[in-house]
N, C-alpha and C. Protein backbone atom coordinates (compact mmCIF):
# COMPACT_ATOMS: atom_id res chain seq x y z
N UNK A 1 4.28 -20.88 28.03
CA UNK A 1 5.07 -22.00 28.50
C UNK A 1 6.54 -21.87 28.12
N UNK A 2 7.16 -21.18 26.80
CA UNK A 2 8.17 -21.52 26.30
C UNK A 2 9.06 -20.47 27.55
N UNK A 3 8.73 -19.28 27.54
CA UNK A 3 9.31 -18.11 28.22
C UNK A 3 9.41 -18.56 29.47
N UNK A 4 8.67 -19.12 30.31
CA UNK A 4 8.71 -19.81 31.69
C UNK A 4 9.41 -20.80 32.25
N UNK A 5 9.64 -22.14 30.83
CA UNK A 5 10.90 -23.17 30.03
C UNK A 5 12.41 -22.41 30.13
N UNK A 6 12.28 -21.28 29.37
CA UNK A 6 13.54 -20.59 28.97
C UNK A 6 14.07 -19.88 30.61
N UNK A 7 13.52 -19.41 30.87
CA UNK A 7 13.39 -18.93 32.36
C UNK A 7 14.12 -19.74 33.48
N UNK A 8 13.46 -21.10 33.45
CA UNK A 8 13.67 -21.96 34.46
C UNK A 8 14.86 -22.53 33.70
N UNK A 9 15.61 -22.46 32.59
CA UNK A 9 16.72 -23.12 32.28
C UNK A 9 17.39 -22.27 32.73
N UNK A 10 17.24 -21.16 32.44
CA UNK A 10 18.32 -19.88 32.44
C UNK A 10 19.49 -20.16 34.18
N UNK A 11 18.12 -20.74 34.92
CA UNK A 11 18.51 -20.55 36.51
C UNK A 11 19.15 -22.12 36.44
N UNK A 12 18.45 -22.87 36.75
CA UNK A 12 19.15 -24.24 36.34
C UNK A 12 20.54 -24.52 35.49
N UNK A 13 20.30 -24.19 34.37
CA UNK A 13 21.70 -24.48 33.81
C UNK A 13 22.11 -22.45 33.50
N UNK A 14 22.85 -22.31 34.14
CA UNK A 14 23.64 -20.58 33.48
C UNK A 14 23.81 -20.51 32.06
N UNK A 15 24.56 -21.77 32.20
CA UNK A 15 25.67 -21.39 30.65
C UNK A 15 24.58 -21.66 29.45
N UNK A 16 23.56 -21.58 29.75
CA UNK A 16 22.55 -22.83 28.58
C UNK A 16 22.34 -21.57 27.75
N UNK A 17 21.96 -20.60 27.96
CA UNK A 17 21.95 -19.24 27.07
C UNK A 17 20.46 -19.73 26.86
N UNK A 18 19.29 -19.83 27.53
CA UNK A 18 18.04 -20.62 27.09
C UNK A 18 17.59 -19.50 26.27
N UNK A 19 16.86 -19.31 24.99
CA UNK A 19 15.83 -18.30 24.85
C UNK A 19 14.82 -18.76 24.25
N UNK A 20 13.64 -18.40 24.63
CA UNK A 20 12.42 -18.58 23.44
C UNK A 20 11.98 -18.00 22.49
N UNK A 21 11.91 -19.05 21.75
CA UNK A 21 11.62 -18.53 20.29
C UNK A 21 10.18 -18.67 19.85
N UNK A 22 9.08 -17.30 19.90
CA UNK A 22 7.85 -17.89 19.75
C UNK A 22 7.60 -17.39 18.22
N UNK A 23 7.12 -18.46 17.63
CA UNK A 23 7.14 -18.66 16.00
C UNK A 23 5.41 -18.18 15.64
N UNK A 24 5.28 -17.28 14.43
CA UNK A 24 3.73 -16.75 14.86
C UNK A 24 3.19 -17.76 13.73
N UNK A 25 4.29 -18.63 12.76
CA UNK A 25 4.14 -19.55 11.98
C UNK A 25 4.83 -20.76 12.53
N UNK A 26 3.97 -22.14 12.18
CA UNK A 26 4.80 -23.29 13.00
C UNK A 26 4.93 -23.30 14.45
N UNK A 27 5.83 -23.72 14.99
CA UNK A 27 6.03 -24.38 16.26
C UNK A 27 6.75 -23.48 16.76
N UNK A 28 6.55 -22.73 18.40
CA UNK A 28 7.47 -22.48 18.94
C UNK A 28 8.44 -23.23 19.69
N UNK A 29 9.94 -22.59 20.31
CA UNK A 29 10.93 -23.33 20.51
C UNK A 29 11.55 -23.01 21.74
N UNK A 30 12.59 -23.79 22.29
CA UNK A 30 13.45 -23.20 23.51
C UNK A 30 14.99 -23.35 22.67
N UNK A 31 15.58 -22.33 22.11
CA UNK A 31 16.95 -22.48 22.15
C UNK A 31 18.16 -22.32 22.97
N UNK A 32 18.85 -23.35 22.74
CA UNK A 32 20.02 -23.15 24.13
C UNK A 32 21.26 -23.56 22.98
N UNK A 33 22.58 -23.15 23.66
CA UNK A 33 24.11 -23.04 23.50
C UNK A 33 24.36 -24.85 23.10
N UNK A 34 24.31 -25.14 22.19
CA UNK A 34 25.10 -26.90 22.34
C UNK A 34 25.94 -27.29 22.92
N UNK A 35 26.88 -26.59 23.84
CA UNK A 35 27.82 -26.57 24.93
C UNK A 35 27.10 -27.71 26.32
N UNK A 36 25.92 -26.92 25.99
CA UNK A 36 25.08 -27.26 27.96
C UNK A 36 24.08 -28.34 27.32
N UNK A 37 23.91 -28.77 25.84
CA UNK A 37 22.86 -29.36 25.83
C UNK A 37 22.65 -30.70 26.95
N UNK A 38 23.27 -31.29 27.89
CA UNK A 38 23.66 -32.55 28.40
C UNK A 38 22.83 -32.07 29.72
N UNK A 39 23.69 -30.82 30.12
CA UNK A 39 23.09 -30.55 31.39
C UNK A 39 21.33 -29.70 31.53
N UNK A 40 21.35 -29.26 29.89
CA UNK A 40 19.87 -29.00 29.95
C UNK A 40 18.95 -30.33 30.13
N UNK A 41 19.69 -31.01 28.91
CA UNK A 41 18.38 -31.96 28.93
C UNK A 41 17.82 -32.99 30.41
N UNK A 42 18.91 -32.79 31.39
CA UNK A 42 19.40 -33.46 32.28
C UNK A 42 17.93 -32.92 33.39
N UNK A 43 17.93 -31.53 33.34
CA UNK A 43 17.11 -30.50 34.15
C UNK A 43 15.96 -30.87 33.43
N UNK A 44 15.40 -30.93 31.95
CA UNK A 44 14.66 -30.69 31.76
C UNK A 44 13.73 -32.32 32.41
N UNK A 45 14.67 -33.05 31.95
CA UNK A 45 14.02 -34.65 32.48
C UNK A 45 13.33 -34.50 33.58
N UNK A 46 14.17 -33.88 34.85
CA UNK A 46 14.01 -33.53 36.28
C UNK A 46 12.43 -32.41 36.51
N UNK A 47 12.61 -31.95 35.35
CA UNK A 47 10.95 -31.20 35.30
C UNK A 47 9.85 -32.01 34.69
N UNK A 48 10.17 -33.37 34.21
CA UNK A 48 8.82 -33.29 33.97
C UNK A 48 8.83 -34.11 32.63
N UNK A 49 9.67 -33.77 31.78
CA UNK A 49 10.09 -34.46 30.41
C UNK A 49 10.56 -35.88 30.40
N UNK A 50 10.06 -36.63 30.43
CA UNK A 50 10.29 -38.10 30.57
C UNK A 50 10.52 -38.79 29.34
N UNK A 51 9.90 -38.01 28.70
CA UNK A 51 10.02 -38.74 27.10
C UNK A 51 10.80 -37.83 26.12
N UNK A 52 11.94 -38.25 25.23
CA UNK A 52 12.00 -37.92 24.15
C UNK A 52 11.64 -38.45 23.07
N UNK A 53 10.91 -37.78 22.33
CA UNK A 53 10.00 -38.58 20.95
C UNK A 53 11.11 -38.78 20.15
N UNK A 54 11.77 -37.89 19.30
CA UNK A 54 12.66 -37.51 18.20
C UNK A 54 13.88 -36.70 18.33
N UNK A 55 15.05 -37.11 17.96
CA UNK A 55 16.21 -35.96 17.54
C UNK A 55 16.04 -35.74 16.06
N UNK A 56 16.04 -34.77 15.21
CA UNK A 56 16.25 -34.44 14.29
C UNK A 56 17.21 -33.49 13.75
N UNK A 57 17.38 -33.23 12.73
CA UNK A 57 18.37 -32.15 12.67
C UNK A 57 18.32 -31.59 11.08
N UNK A 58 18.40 -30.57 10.71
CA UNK A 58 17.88 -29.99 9.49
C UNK A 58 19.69 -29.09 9.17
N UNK A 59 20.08 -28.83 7.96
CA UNK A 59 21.21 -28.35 7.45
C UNK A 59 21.19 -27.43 6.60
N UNK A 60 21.87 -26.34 7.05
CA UNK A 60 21.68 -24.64 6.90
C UNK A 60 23.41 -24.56 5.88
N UNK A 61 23.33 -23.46 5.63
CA UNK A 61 24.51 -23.06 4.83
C UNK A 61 25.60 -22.75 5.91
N UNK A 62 25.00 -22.57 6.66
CA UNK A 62 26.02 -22.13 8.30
C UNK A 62 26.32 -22.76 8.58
N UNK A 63 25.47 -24.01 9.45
CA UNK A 63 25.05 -24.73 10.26
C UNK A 63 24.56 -25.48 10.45
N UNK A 64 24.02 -26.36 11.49
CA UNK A 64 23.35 -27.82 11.49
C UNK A 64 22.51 -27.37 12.73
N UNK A 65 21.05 -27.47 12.12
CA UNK A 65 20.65 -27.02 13.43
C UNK A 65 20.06 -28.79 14.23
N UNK A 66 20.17 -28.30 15.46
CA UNK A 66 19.42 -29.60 16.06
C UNK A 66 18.18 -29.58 16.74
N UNK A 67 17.24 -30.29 16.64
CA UNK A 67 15.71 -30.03 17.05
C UNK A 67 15.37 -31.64 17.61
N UNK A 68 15.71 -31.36 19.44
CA UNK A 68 15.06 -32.32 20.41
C UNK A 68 14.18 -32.32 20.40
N UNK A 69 12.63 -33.27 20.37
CA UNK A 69 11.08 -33.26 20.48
C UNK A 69 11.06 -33.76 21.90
N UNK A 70 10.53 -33.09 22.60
CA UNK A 70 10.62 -33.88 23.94
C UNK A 70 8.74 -33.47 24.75
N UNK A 71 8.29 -34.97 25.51
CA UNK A 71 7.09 -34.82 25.92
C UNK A 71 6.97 -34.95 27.68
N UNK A 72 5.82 -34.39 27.94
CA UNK A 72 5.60 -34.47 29.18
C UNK A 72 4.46 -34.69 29.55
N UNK A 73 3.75 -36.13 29.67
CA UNK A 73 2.92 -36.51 29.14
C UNK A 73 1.86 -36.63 30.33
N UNK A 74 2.20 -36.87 31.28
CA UNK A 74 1.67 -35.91 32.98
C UNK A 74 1.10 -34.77 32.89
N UNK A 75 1.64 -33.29 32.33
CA UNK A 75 0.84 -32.67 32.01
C UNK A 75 0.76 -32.24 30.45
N UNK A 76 0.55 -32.89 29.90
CA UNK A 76 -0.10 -33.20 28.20
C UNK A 76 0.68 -32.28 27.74
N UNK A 77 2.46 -31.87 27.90
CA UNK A 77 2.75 -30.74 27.15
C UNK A 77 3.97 -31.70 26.21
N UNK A 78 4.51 -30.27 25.30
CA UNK A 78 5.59 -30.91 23.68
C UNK A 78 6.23 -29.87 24.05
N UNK A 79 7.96 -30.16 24.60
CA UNK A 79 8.50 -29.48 23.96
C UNK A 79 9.88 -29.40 23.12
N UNK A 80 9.78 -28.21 21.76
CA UNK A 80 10.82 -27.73 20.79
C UNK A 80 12.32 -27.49 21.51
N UNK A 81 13.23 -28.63 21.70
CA UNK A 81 14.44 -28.18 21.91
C UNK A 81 15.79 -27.86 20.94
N UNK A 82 15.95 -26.26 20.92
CA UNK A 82 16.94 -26.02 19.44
C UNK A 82 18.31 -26.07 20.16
N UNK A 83 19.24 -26.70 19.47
CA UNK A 83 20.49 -25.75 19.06
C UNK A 83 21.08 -25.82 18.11
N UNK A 84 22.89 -25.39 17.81
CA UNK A 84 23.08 -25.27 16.47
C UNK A 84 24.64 -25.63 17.03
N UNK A 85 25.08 -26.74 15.57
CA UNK A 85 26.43 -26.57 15.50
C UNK A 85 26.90 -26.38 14.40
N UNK A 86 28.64 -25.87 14.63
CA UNK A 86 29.14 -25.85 12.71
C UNK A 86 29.08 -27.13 12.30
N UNK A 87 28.87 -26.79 11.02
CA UNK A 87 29.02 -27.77 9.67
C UNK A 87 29.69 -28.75 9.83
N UNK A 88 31.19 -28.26 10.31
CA UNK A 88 32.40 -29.09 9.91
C UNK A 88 32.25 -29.66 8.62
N UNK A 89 33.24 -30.80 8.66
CA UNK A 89 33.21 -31.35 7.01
C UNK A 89 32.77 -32.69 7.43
N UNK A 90 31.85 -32.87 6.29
CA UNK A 90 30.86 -33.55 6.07
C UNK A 90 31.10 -34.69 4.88
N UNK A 91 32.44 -34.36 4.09
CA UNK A 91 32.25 -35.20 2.96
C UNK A 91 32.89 -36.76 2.90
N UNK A 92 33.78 -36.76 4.26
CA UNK A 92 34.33 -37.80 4.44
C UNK A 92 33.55 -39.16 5.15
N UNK A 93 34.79 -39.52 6.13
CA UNK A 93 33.97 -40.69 7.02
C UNK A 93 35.14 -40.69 8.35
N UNK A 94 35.44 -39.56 8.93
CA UNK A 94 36.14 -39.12 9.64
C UNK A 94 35.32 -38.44 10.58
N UNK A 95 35.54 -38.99 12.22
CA UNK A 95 34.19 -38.27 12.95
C UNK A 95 35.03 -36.95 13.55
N UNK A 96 35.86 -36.71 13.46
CA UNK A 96 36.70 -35.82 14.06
C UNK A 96 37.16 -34.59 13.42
N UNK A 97 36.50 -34.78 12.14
CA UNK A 97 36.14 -33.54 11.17
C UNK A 97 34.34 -32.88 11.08
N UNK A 98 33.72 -33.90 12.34
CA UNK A 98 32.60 -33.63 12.05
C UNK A 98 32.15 -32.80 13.61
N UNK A 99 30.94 -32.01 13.13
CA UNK A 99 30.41 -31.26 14.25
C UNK A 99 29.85 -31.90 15.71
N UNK A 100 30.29 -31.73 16.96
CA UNK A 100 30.94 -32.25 17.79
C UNK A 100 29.50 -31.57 18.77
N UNK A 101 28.94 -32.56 19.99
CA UNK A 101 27.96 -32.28 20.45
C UNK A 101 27.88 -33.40 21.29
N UNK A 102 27.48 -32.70 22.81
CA UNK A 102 27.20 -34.38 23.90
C UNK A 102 25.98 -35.14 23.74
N UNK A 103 26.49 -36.36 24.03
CA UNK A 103 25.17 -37.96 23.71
C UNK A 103 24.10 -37.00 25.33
N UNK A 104 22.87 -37.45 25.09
CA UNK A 104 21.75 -37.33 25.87
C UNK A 104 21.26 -39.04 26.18
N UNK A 105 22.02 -39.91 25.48
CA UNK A 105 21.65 -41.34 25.73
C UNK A 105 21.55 -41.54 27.41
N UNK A 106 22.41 -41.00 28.16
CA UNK A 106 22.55 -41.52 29.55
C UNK A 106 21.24 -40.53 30.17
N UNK A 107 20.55 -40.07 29.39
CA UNK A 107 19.44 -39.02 29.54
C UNK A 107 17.87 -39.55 29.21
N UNK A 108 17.99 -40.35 28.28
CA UNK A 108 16.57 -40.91 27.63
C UNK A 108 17.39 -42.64 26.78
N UNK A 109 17.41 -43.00 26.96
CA UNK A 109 17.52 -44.40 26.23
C UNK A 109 17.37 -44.51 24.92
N UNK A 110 16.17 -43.91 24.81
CA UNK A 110 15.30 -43.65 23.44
C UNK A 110 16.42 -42.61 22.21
N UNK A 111 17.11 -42.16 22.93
CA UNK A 111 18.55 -41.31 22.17
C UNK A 111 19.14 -42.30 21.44
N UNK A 112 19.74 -43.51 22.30
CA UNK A 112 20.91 -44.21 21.93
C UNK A 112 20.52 -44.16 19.63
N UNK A 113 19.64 -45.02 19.78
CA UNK A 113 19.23 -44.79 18.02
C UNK A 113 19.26 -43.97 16.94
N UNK A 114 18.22 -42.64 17.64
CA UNK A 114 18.26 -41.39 17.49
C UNK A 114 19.43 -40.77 16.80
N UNK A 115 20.59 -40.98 17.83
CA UNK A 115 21.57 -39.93 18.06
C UNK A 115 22.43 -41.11 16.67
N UNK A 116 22.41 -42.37 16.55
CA UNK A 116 22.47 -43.06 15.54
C UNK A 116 22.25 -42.59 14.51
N UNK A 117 20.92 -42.50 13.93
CA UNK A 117 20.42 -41.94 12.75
C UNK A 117 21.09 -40.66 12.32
N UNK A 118 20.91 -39.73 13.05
CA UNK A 118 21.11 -38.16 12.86
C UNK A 118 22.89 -38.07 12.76
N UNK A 119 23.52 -39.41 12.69
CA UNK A 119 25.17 -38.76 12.94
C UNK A 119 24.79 -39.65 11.30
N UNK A 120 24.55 -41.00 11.03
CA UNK A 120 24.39 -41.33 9.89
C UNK A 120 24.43 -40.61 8.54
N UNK A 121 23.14 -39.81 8.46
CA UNK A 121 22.63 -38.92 7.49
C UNK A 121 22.76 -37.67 7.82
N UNK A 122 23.04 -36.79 9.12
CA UNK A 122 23.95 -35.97 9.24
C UNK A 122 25.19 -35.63 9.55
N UNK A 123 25.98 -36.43 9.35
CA UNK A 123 27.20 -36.18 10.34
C UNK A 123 27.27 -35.56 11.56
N UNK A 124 26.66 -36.03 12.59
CA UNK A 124 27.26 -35.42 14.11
C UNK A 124 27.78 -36.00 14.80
N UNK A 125 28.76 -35.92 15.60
CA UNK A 125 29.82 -36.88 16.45
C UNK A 125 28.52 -36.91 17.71
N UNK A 126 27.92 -37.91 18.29
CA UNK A 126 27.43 -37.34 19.50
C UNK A 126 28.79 -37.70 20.71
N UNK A 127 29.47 -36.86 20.83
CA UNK A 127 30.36 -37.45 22.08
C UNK A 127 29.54 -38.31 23.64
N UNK A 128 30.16 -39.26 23.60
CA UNK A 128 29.73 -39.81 24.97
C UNK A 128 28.92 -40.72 24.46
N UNK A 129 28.12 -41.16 23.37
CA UNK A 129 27.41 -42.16 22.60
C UNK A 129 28.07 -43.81 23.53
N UNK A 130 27.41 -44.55 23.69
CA UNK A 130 27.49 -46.23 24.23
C UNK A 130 28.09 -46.42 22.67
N UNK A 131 27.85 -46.42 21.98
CA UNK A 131 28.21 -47.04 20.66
C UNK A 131 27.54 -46.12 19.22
N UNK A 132 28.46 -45.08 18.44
CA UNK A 132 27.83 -44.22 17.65
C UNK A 132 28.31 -45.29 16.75
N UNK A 133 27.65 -45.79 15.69
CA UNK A 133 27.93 -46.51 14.32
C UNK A 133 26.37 -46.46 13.47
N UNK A 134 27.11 -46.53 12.05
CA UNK A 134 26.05 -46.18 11.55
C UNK A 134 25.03 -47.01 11.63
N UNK A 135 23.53 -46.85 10.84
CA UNK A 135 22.82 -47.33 11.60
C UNK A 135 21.77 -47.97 10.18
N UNK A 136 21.41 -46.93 9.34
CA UNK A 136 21.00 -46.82 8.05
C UNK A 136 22.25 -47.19 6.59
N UNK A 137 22.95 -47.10 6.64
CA UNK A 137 24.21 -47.13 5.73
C UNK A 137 25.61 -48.26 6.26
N UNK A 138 26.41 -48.86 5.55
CA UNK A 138 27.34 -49.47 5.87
C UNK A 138 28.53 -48.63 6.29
N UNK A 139 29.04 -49.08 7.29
CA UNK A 139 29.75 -48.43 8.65
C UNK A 139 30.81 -47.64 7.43
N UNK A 140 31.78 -48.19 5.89
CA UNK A 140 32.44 -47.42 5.42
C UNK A 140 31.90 -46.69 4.43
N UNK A 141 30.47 -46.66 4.60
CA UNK A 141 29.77 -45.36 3.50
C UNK A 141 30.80 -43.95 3.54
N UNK A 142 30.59 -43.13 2.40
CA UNK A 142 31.48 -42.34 2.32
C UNK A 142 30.23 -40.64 2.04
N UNK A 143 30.66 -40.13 3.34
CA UNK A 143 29.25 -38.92 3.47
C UNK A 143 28.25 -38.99 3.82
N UNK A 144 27.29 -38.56 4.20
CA UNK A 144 26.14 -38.03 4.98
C UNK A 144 25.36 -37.95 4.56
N UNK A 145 24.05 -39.06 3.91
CA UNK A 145 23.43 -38.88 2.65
C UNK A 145 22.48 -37.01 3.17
N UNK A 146 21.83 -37.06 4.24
CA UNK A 146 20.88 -35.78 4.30
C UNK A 146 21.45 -34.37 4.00
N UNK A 147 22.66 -34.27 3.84
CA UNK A 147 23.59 -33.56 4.07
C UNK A 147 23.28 -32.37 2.21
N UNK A 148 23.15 -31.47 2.56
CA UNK A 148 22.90 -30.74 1.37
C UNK A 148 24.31 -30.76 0.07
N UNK A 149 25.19 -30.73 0.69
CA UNK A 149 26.43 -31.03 -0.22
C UNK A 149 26.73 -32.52 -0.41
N UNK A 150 25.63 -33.52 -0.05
CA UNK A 150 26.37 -34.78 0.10
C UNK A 150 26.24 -34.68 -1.50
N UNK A 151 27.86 -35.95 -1.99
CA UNK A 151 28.08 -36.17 -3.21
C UNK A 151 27.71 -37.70 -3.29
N UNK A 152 26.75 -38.31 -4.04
CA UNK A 152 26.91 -40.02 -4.22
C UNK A 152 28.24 -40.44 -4.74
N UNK A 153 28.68 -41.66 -3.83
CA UNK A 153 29.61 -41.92 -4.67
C UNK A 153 29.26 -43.13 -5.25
N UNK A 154 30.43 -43.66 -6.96
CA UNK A 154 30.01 -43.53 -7.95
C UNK A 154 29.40 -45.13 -7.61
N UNK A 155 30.61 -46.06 -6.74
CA UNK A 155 30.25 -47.34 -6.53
C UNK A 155 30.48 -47.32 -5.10
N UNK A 156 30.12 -48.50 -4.46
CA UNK A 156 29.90 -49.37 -3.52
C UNK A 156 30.66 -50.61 -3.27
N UNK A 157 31.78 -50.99 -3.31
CA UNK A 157 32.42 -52.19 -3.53
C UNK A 157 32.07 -52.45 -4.94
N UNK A 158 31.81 -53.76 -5.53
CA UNK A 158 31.28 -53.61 -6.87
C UNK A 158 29.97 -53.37 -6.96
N UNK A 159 29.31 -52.76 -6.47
CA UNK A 159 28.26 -52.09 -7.23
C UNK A 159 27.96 -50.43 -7.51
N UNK A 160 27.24 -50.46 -8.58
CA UNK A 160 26.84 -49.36 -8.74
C UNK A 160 25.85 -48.38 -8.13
N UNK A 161 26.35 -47.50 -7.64
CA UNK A 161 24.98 -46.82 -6.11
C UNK A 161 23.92 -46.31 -7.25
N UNK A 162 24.21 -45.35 -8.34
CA UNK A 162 22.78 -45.04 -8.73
C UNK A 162 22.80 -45.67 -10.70
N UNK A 163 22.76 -46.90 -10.46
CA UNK A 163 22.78 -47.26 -12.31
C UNK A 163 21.60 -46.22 -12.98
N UNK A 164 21.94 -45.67 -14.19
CA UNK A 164 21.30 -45.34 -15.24
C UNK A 164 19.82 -45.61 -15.48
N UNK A 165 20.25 -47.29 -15.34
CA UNK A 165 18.96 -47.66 -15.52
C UNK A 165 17.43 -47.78 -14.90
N UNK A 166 18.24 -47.25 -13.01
CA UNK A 166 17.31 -47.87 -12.38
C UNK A 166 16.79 -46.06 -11.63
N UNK A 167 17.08 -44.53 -12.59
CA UNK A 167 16.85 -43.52 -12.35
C UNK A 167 15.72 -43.51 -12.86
N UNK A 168 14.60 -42.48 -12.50
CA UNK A 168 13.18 -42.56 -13.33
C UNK A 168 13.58 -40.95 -13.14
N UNK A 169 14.18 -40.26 -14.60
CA UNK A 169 14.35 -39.33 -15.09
C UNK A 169 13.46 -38.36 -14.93
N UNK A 170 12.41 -39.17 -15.51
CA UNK A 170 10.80 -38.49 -15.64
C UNK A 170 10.85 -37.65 -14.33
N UNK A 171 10.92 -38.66 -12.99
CA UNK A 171 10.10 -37.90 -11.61
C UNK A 171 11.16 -36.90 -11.58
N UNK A 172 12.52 -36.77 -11.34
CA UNK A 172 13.48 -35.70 -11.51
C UNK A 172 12.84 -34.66 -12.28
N UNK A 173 13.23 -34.36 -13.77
CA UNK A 173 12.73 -33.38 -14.34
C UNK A 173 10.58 -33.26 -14.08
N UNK A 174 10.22 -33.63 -13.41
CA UNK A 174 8.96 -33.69 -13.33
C UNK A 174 8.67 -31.73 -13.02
N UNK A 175 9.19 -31.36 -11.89
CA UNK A 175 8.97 -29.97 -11.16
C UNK A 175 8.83 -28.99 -12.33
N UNK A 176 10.44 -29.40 -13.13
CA UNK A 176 11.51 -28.44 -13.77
C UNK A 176 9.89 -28.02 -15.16
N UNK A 177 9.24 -29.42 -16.09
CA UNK A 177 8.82 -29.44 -16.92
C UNK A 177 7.31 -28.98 -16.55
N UNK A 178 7.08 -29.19 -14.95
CA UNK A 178 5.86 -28.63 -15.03
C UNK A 178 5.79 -27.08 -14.93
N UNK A 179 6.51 -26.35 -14.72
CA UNK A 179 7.09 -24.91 -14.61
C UNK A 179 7.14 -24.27 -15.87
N UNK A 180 7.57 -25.23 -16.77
CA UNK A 180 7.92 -24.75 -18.22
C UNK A 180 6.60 -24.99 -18.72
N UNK A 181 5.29 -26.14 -18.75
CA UNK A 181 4.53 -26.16 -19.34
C UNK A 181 3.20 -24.99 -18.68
N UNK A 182 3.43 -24.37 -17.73
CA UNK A 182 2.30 -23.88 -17.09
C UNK A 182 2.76 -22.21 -16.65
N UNK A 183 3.98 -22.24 -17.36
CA UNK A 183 5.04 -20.81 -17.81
C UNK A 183 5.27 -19.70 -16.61
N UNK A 184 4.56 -20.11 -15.56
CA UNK A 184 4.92 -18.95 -14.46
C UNK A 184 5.22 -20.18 -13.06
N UNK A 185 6.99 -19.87 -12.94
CA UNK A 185 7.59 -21.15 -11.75
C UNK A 185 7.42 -20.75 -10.39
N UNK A 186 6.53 -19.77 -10.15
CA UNK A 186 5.97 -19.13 -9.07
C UNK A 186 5.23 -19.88 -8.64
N UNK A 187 4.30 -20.57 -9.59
CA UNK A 187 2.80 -21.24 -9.10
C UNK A 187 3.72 -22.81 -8.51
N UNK A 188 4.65 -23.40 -9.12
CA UNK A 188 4.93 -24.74 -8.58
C UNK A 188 6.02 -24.71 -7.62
N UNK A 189 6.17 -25.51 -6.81
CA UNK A 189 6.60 -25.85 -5.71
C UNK A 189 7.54 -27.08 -6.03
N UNK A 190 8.85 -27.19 -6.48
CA UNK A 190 9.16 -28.50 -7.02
C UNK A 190 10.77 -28.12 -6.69
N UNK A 191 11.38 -29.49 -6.23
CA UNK A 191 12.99 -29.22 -6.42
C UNK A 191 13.51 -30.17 -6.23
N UNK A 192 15.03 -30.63 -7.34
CA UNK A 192 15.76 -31.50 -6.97
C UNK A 192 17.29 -31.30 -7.11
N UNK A 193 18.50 -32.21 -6.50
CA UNK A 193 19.59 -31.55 -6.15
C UNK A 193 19.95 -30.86 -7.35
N UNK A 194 19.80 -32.13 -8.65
CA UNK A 194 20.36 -31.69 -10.01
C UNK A 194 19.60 -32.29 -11.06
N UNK A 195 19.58 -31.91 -12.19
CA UNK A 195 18.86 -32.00 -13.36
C UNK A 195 19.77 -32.75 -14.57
N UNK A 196 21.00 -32.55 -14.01
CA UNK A 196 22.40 -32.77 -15.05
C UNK A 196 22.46 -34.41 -15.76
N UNK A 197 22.01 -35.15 -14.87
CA UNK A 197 21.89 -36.50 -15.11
C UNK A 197 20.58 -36.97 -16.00
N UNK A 198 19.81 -35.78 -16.39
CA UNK A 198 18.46 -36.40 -17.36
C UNK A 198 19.10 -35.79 -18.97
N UNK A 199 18.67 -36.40 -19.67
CA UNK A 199 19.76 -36.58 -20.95
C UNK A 199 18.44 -35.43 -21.69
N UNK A 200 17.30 -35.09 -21.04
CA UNK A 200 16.56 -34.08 -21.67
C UNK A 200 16.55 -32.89 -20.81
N UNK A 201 17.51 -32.52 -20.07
CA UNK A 201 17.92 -31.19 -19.61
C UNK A 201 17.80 -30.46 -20.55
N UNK A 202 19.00 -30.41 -21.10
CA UNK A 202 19.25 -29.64 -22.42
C UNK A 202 18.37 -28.82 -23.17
N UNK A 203 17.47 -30.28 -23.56
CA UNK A 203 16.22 -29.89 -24.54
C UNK A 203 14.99 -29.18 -23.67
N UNK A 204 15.34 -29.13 -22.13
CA UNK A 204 13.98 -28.16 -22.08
C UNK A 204 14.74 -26.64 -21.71
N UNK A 205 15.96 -26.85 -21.14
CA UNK A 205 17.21 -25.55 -21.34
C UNK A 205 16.43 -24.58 -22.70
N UNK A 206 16.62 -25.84 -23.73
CA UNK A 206 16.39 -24.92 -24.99
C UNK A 206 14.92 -24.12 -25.37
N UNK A 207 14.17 -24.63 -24.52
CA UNK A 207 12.57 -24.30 -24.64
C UNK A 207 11.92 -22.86 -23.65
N UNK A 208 13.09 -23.01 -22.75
CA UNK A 208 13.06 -21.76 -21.88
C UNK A 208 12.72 -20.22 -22.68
C-alpha cells in the first residue's frame, strides 16, 4: 500500500518528493517535502482519506519531525504521513523564529486543534491556521513545554511553576537508583531531563 501511496503522490503532487518508508519494526510511512504538505494532504483527502485522527510531532537534534495519522475508513486502511522541519528557536514566544509549515485545517477540520496543540508544546507556526493560539498553556507562556531543550521558567506571574515542595524527588531519581541498586544500567529502561534538582544526587554520584 505505502509504495502505491508514494507512487500516486509522486504523480499528483511533483514537488511532494513522496517516498515510502517500510519499517520491518513499527509502522510503516509515506514521507513527503513539508513544502507540498497542503497540496498532499489535499490529494490524499480526494483518495479516500476522510479522516484525520492525529497530528503529532516528535523532536530530533536536527529536526522536528511531523507524523499525520490519517484514516480511510471505506476501505479499513491507516495512513503514516511524515515530514520534517528545522528546529528553529524554540526558547522564546516568537512565532517567526519558529519552524514554519502550511495549516491542513481548510483540509480536515479536525486539524484546527491539532495543529493547536502541536505549535503549543512544539513550537510550529502552522501558516494559514483560522486562529493558531495556544491551547494547553497561557497564550504568554515562555517555550514549548515537549520541546527537548525546553527550560521551565522559574515563575508564572506570581507563582511558582515547579515549588520544591510540590517535586516528588523520589519518582525523578527513581530510574537513576534503580540502576545503582541492581548494578548493571543495561537491564533498566529509565530517564529524566535532570537529576540536579534532587538534593540526593550527589550522594548516589558518590556510590557509583
Amino acid at each position: 500500500m505505502h509504495n502505491e501511496t508514494a507512487l500516486k503522490l509522486s504523480t499528483l503532487v511533483s514537488s511532494s518528493n513522496a517516498k515510502a518508508v517500510m519499517a520491518t519494526l513499527g509502522d510503516s510511512n509515506v514521507t513527503v517535502d513539508s513544502g507540498s504538505i497542503l497540496e498532499v494532504c489535499r490529494a490524499l483527502k480526494s483518495e479516500g482519506y476522510n479522516v484525520l485522527q492525529c497530528i503529532t510531532a516528535t523532536d530530533y537534534a536536527d529536526r522536528i519531525e511531523i507524523t499525520y495519522v490519517l484514516a480511510d475508513f471505506t476501505k479499513n486502511l491507516e495512513l503514516l504521513l511524515k515530514t520534517n522541519v528545522p528546529r528553529g528557536d524554540g526558547n522564546g514566544n516568537n512565532k517567526d523564529t519558529l519552524p514554519k509549515i502550511n495549516s491542513v485545517a481548510s483540509v480536515w477540520r479536525a486539524a484546527d486543534f491539532q495543529e493547536r496543540e502541536a505549535y503549543d508544546m512544539m513550537g510550529i507556526n502552522f501558516v494559514g491556521h483560522p486562529d493558531l493560539r495556544r491551547i494547553l498553556t497561557p497564550d504568554d507562556w515562555q517555550g514549548y513545554p515537549l520541546r527537548k531543550d525546553y527550560i521551565v521558567q522559574e515563575k508564572y506571574l506570581d507563582m511558582v511553576v515547579n515549588p520544591a515542595h510540590k517535586i516528588n524527588s523520589a519518582d525523578h531519581m527513581f530510574g537513576k537508583n534503580l540502576k545503582l541498586e541492581i548494578g548493571d544500567p543495561k537491564k533498566v529502561s529509565a530517564s529524566w531531563k535532570s537529576d540536579d534538582a534532587d538534593p540526593t544526587a550527589e550522594e548516589a554520584k558518590d556510590g557509583e
